[in-house]
PDB file of N, CA and C in Angstrom:
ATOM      1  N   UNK A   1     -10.962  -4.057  12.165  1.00  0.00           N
ATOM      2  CA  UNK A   1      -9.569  -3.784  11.948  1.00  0.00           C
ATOM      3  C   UNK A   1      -9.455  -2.646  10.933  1.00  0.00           C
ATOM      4  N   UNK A   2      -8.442  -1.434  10.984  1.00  0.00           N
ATOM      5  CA  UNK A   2      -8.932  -0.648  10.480  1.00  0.00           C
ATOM      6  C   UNK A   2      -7.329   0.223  10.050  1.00  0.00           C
ATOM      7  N   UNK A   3      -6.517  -0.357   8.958  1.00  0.00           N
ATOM      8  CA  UNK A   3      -5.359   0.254   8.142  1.00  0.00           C
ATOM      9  C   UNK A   3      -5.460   1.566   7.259  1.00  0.00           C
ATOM     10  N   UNK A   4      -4.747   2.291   7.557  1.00  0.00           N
ATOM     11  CA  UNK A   4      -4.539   3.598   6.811  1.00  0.00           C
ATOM     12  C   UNK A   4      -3.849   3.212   5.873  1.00  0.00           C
ATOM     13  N   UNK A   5      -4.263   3.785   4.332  1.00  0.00           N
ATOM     14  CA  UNK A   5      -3.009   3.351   2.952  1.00  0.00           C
ATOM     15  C   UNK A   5      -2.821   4.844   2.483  1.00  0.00           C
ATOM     16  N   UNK A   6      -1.178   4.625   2.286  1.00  0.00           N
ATOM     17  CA  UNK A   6      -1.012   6.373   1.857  1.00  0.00           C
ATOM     18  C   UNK A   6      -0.479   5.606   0.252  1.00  0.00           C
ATOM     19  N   UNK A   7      -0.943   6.350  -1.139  1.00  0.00           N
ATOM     20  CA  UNK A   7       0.238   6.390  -2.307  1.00  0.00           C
ATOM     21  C   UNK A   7       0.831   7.722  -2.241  1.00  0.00           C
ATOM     22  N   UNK A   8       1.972   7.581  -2.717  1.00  0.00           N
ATOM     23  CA  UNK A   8       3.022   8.658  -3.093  1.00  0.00           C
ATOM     24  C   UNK A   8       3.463   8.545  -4.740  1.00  0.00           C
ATOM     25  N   UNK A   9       3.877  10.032  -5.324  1.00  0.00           N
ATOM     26  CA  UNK A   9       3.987  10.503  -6.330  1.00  0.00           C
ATOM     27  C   UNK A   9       3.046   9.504  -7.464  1.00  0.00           C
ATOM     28  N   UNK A  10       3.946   9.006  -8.697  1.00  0.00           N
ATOM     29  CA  UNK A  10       3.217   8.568  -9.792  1.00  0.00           C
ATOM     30  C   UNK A  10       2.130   7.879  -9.377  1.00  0.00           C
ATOM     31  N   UNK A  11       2.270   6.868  -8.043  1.00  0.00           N
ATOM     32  CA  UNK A  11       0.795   5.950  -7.522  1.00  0.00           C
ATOM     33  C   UNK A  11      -0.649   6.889  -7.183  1.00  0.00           C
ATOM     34  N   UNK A  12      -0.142   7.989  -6.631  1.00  0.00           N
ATOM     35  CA  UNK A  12      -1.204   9.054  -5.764  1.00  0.00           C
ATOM     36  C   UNK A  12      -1.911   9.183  -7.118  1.00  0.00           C
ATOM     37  N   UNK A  13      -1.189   9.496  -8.561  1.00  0.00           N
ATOM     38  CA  UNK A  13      -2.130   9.896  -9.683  1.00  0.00           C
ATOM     39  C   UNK A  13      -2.648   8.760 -10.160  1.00  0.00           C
ATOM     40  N   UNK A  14      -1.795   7.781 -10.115  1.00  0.00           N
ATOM     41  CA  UNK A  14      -2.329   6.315 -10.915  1.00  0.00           C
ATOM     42  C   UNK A  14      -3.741   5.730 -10.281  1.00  0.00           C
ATOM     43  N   UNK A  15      -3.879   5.768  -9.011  1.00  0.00           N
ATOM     44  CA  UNK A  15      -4.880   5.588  -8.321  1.00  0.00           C
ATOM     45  C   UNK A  15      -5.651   6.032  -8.372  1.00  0.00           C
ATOM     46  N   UNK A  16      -5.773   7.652  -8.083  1.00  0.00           N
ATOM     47  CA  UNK A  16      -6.822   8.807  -8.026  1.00  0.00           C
ATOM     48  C   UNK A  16      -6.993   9.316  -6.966  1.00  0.00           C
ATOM     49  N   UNK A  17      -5.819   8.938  -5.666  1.00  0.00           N
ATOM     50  CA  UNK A  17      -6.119   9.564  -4.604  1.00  0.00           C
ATOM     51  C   UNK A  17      -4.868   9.063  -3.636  1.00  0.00           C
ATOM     52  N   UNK A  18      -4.659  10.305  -2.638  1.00  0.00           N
ATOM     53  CA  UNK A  18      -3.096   9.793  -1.851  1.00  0.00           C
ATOM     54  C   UNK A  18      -3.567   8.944  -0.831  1.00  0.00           C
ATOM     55  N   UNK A  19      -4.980   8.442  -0.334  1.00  0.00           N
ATOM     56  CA  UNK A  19      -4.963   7.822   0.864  1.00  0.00           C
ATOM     57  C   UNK A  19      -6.172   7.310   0.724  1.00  0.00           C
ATOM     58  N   UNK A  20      -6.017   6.387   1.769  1.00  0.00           N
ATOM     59  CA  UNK A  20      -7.818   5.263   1.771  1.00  0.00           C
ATOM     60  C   UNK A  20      -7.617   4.728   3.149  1.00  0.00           C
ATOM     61  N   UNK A  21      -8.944   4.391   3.694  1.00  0.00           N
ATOM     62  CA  UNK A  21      -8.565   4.039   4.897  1.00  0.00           C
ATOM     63  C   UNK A  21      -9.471   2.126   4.659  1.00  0.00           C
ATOM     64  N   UNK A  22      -8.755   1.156   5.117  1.00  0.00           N
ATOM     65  CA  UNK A  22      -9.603  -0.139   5.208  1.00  0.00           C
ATOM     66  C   UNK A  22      -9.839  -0.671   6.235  1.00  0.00           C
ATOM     67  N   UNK A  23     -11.207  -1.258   6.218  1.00  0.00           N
ATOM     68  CA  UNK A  23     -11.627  -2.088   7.017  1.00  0.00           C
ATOM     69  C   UNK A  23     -12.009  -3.195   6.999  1.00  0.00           C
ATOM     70  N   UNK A  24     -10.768  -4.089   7.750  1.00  0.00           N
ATOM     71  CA  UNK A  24     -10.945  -5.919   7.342  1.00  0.00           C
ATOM     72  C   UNK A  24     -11.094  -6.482   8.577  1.00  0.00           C
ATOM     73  N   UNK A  25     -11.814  -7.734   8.631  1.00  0.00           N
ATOM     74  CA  UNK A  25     -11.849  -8.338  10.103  1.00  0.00           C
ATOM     75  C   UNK A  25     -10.440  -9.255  10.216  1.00  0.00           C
ATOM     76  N   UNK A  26      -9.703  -9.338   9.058  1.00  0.00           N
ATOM     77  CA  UNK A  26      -8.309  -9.805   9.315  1.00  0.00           C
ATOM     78  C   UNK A  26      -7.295  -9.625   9.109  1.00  0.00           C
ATOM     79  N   UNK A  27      -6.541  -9.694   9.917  1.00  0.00           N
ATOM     80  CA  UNK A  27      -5.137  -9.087   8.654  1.00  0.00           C
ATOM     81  C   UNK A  27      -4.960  -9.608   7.498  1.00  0.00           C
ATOM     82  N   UNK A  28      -3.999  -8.691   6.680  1.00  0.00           N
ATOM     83  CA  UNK A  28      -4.039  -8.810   5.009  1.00  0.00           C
ATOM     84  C   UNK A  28      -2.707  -8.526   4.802  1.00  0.00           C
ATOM     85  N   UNK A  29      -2.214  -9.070   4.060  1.00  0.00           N
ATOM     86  CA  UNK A  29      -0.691  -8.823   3.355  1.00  0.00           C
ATOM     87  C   UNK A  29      -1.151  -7.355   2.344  1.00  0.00           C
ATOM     88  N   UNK A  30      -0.325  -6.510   2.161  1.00  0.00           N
ATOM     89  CA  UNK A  30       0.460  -5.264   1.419  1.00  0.00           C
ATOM     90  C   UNK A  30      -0.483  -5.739   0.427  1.00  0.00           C
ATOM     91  N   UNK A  31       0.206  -7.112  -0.341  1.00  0.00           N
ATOM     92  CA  UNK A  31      -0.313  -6.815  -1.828  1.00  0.00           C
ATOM     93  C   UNK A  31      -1.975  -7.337  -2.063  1.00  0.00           C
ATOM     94  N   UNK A  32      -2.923  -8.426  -0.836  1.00  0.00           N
ATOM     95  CA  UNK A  32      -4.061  -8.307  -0.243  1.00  0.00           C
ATOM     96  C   UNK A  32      -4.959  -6.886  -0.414  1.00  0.00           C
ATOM     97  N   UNK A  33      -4.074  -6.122   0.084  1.00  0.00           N
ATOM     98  CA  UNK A  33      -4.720  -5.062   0.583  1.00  0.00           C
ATOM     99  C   UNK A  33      -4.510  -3.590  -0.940  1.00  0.00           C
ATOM    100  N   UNK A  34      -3.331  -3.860  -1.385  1.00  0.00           N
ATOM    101  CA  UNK A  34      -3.349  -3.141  -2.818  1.00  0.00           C
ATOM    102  C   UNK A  34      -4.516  -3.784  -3.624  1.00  0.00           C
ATOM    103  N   UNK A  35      -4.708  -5.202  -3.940  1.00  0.00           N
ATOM    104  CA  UNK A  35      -5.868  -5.909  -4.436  1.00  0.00           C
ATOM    105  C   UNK A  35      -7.314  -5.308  -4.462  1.00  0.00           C
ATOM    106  N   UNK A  36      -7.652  -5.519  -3.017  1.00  0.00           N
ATOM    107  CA  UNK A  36      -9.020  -4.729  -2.446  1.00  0.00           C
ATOM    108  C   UNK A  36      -9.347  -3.236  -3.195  1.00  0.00           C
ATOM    109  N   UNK A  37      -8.217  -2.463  -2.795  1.00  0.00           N
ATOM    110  CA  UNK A  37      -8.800  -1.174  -2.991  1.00  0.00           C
ATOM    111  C   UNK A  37      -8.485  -0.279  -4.255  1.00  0.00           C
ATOM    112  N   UNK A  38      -7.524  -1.579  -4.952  1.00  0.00           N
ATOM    113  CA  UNK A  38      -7.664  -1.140  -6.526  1.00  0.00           C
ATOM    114  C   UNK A  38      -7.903  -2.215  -7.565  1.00  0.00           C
ATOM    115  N   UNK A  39      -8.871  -2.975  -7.624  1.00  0.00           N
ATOM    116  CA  UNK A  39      -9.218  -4.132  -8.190  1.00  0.00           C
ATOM    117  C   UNK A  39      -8.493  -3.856  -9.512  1.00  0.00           C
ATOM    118  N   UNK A  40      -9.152  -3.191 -10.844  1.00  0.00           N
ATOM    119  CA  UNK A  40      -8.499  -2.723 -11.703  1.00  0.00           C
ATOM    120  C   UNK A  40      -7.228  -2.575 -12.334  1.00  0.00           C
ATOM    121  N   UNK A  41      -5.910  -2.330 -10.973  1.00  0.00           N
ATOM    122  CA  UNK A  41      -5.076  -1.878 -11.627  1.00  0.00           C
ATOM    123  C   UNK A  41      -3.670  -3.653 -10.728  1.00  0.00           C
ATOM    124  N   UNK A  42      -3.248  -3.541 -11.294  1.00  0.00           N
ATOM    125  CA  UNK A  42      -2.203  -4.892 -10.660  1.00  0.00           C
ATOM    126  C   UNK A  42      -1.271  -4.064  -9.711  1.00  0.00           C
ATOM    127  N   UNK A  43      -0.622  -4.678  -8.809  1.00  0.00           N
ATOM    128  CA  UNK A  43       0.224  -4.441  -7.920  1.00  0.00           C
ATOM    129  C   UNK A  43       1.422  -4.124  -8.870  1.00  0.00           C
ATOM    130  N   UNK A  44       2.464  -3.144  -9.547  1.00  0.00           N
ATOM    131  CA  UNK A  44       3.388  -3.389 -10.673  1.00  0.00           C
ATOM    132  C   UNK A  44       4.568  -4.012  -9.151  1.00  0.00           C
ATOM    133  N   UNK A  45       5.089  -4.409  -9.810  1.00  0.00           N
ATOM    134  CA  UNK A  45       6.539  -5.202  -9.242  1.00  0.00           C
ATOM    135  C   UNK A  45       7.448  -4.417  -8.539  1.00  0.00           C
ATOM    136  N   UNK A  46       7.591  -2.945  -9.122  1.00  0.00           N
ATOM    137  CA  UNK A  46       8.907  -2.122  -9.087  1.00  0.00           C
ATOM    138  C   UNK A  46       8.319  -1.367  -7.807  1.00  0.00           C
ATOM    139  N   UNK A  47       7.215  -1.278  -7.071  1.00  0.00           N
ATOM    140  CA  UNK A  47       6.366  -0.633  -6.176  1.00  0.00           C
ATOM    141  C   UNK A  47       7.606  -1.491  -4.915  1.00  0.00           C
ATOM    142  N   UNK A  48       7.445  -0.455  -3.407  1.00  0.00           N
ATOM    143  CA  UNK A  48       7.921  -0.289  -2.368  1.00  0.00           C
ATOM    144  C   UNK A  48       6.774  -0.430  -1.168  1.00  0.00           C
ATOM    145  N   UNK A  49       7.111  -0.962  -0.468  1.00  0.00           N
ATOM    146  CA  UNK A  49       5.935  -1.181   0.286  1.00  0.00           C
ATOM    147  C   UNK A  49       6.536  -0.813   1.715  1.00  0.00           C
ATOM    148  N   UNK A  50       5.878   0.316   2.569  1.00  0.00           N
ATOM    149  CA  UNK A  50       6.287   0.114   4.081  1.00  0.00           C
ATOM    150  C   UNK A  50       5.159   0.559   4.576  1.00  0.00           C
ATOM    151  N   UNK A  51       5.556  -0.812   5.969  1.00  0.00           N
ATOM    152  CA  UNK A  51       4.802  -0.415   6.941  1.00  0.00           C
ATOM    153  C   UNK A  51       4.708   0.429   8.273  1.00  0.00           C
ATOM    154  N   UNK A  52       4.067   1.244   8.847  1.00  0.00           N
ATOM    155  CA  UNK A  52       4.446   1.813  10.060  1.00  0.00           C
ATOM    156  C   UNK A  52       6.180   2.573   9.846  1.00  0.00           C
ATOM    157  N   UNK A  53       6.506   2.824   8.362  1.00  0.00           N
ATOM    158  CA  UNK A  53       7.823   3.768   8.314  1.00  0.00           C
ATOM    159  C   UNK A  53       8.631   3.233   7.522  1.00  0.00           C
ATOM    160  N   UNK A  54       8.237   1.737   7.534  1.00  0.00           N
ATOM    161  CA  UNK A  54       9.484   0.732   7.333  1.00  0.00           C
ATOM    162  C   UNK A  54       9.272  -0.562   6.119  1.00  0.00           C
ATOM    163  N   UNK A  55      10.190  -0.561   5.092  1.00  0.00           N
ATOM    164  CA  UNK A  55      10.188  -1.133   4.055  1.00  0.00           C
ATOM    165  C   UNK A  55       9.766  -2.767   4.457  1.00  0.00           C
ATOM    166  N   UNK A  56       8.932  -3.211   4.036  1.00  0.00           N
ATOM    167  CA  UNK A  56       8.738  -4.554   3.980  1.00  0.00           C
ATOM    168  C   UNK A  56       8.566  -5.073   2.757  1.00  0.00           C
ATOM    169  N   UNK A  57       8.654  -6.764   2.295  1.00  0.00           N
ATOM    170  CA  UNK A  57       7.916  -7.317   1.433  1.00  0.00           C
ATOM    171  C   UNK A  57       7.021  -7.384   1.519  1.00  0.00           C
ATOM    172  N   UNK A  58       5.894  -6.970  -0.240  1.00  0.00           N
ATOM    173  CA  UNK A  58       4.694  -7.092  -0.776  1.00  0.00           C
ATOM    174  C   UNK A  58       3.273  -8.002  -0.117  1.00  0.00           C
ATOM    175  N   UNK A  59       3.975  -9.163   0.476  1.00  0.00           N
ATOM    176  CA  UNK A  59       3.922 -10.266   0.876  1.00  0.00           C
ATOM    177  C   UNK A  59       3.557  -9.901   2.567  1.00  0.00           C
ATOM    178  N   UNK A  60       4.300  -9.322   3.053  1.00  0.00           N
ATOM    179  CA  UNK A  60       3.982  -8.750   4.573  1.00  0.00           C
ATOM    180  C   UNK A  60       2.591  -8.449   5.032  1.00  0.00           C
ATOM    181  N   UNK A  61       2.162  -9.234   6.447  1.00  0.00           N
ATOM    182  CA  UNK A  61       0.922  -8.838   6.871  1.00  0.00           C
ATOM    183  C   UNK A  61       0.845  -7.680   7.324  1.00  0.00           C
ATOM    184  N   UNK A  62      -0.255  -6.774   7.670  1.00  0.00           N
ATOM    185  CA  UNK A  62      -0.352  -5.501   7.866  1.00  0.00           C
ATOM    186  C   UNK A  62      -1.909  -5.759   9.121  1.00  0.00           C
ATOM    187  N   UNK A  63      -1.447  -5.108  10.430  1.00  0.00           N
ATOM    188  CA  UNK A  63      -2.158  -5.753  11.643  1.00  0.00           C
ATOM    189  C   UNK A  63      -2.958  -3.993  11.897  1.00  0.00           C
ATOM    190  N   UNK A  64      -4.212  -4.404  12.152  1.00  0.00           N
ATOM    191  CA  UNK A  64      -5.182  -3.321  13.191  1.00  0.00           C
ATOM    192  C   UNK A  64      -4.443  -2.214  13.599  1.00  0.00           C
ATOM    193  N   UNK A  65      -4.372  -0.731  13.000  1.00  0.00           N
ATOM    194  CA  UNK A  65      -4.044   0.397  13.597  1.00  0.00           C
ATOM    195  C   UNK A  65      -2.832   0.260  12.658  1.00  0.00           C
ATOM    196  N   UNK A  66      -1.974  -0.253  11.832  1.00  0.00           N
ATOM    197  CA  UNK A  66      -1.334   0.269  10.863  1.00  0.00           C
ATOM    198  C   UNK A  66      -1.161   1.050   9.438  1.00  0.00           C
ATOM    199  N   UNK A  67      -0.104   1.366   9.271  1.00  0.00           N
ATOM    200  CA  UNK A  67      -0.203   2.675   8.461  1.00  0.00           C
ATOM    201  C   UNK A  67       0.192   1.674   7.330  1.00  0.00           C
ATOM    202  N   UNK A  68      -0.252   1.467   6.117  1.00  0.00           N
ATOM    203  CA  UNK A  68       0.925   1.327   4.697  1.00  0.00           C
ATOM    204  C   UNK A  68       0.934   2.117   3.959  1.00  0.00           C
ATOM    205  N   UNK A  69       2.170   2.088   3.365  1.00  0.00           N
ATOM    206  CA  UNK A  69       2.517   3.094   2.631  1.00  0.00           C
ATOM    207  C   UNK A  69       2.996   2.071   1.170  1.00  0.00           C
ATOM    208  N   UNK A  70       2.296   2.887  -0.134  1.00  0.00           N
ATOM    209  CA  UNK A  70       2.738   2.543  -1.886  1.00  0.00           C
ATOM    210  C   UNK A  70       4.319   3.407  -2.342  1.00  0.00           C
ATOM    211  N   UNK A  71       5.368   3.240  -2.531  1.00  0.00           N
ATOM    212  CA  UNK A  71       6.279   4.326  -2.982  1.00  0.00           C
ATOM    213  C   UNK A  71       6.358   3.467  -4.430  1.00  0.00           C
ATOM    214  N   UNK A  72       6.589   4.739  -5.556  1.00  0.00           N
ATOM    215  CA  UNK A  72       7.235   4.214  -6.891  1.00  0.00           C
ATOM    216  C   UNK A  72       8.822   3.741  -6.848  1.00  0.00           C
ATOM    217  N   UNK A  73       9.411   3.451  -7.216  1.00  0.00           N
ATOM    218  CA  UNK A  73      11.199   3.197  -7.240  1.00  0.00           C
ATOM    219  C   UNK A  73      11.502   4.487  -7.426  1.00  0.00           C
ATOM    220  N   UNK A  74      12.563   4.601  -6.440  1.00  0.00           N
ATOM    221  CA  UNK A  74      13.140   6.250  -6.717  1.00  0.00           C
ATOM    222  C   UNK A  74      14.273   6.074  -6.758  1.00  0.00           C
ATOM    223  N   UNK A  75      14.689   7.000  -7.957  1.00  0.00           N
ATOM    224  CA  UNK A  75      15.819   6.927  -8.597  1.00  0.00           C
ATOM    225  C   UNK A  75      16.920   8.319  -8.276  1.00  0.00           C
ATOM    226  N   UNK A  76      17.878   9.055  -8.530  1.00  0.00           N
ATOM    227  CA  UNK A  76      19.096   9.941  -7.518  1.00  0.00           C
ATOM    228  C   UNK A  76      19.671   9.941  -9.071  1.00  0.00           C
ATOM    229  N   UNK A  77      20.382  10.885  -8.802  1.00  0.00           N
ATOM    230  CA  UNK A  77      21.457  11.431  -9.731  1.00  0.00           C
ATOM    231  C   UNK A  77      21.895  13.109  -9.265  1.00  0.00           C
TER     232      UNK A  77
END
Protein backbone atom coordinates (compact mmCIF):
# COMPACT_ATOMS: atom_id res chain seq x y z
CA UNK A 1 0.00 0.00 0.00
CA UNK A 2 1.64 2.96 -0.99
CA UNK A 3 0.36 6.95 0.21
CA UNK A 4 1.90 10.08 -1.02
CA UNK A 5 2.30 12.86 2.05
CA UNK A 6 2.68 16.44 0.88
CA UNK A 7 3.56 19.35 3.99
CA UNK A 8 2.85 22.84 3.11
CA UNK A 9 4.40 26.16 4.30
CA UNK A 10 5.59 26.28 8.16
CA UNK A 11 5.21 22.07 8.18
CA UNK A 12 7.43 21.69 4.77
CA UNK A 13 10.26 23.55 7.12
CA UNK A 14 9.25 21.98 10.42
CA UNK A 15 9.72 18.61 8.93
CA UNK A 16 12.60 19.07 6.54
CA UNK A 17 10.92 18.23 3.49
CA UNK A 18 7.52 18.93 1.33
CA UNK A 19 6.82 15.23 0.60
CA UNK A 20 7.40 11.46 1.58
CA UNK A 21 6.02 8.70 0.06
CA UNK A 22 4.70 5.47 2.59
CA UNK A 23 4.53 2.13 2.51
CA UNK A 24 2.06 0.20 4.84
CA UNK A 25 0.40 -3.17 4.38
CA UNK A 26 -2.66 -1.34 5.99
CA UNK A 27 -4.45 1.45 6.05
CA UNK A 28 -3.57 4.15 8.60
CA UNK A 29 -5.41 7.14 9.89
CA UNK A 30 -3.76 10.90 8.98
CA UNK A 31 -2.48 11.14 12.42
CA UNK A 32 -1.01 7.07 12.18
CA UNK A 33 0.67 8.10 9.39
CA UNK A 34 2.02 11.80 10.67
CA UNK A 35 3.34 9.39 13.68
CA UNK A 36 5.44 7.04 11.37
CA UNK A 37 7.19 9.51 9.41
CA UNK A 38 7.88 12.04 12.04
CA UNK A 39 8.39 10.15 15.25
CA UNK A 40 10.04 13.19 16.94
CA UNK A 41 7.79 15.84 16.37
CA UNK A 42 3.74 15.47 17.70
CA UNK A 43 0.90 15.92 15.39
CA UNK A 44 0.19 19.95 16.79
CA UNK A 45 -3.71 20.21 16.98
CA UNK A 46 -4.13 23.44 14.84
CA UNK A 47 -2.76 21.19 11.64
CA UNK A 48 -5.45 20.48 8.60
CA UNK A 49 -5.52 17.35 7.19
CA UNK A 50 -6.83 16.42 3.50
CA UNK A 51 -7.20 13.72 1.70
CA UNK A 52 -7.24 13.21 -2.12
CA UNK A 53 -8.13 17.39 -2.07
CA UNK A 54 -10.41 17.20 0.71
CA UNK A 55 -10.39 18.23 4.41
CA UNK A 56 -10.87 15.36 6.72
CA UNK A 57 -10.43 14.52 10.45
CA UNK A 58 -6.90 13.68 11.90
CA UNK A 59 -8.53 10.52 12.77
CA UNK A 60 -9.48 9.58 9.01
CA UNK A 61 -8.19 6.40 7.31
CA UNK A 62 -6.07 7.00 4.32
CA UNK A 63 -6.46 3.79 1.65
CA UNK A 64 -3.68 2.47 -1.17
CA UNK A 65 -2.97 5.14 -3.93
CA UNK A 66 -3.90 8.19 -1.77
CA UNK A 67 -2.58 11.51 -1.57
CA UNK A 68 -2.43 13.35 2.15
CA UNK A 69 -1.91 16.43 2.54
CA UNK A 70 -0.36 18.53 6.28
CA UNK A 71 -1.74 22.39 5.96
CA UNK A 72 -0.81 24.91 8.96
CA UNK A 73 -4.17 27.05 9.96
CA UNK A 74 -4.44 29.80 7.56
CA UNK A 75 -5.35 32.86 8.55
CA UNK A 76 -6.90 36.16 5.79
CA UNK A 77 -7.03 39.66 6.48
Amino acid sequence: MSIQVRYFASLKERVGHGSAELDSPAPLTARQIWQQLNPALPLPETVLTAVNMHYVPADSLVQDGDELAFFPPVTGG
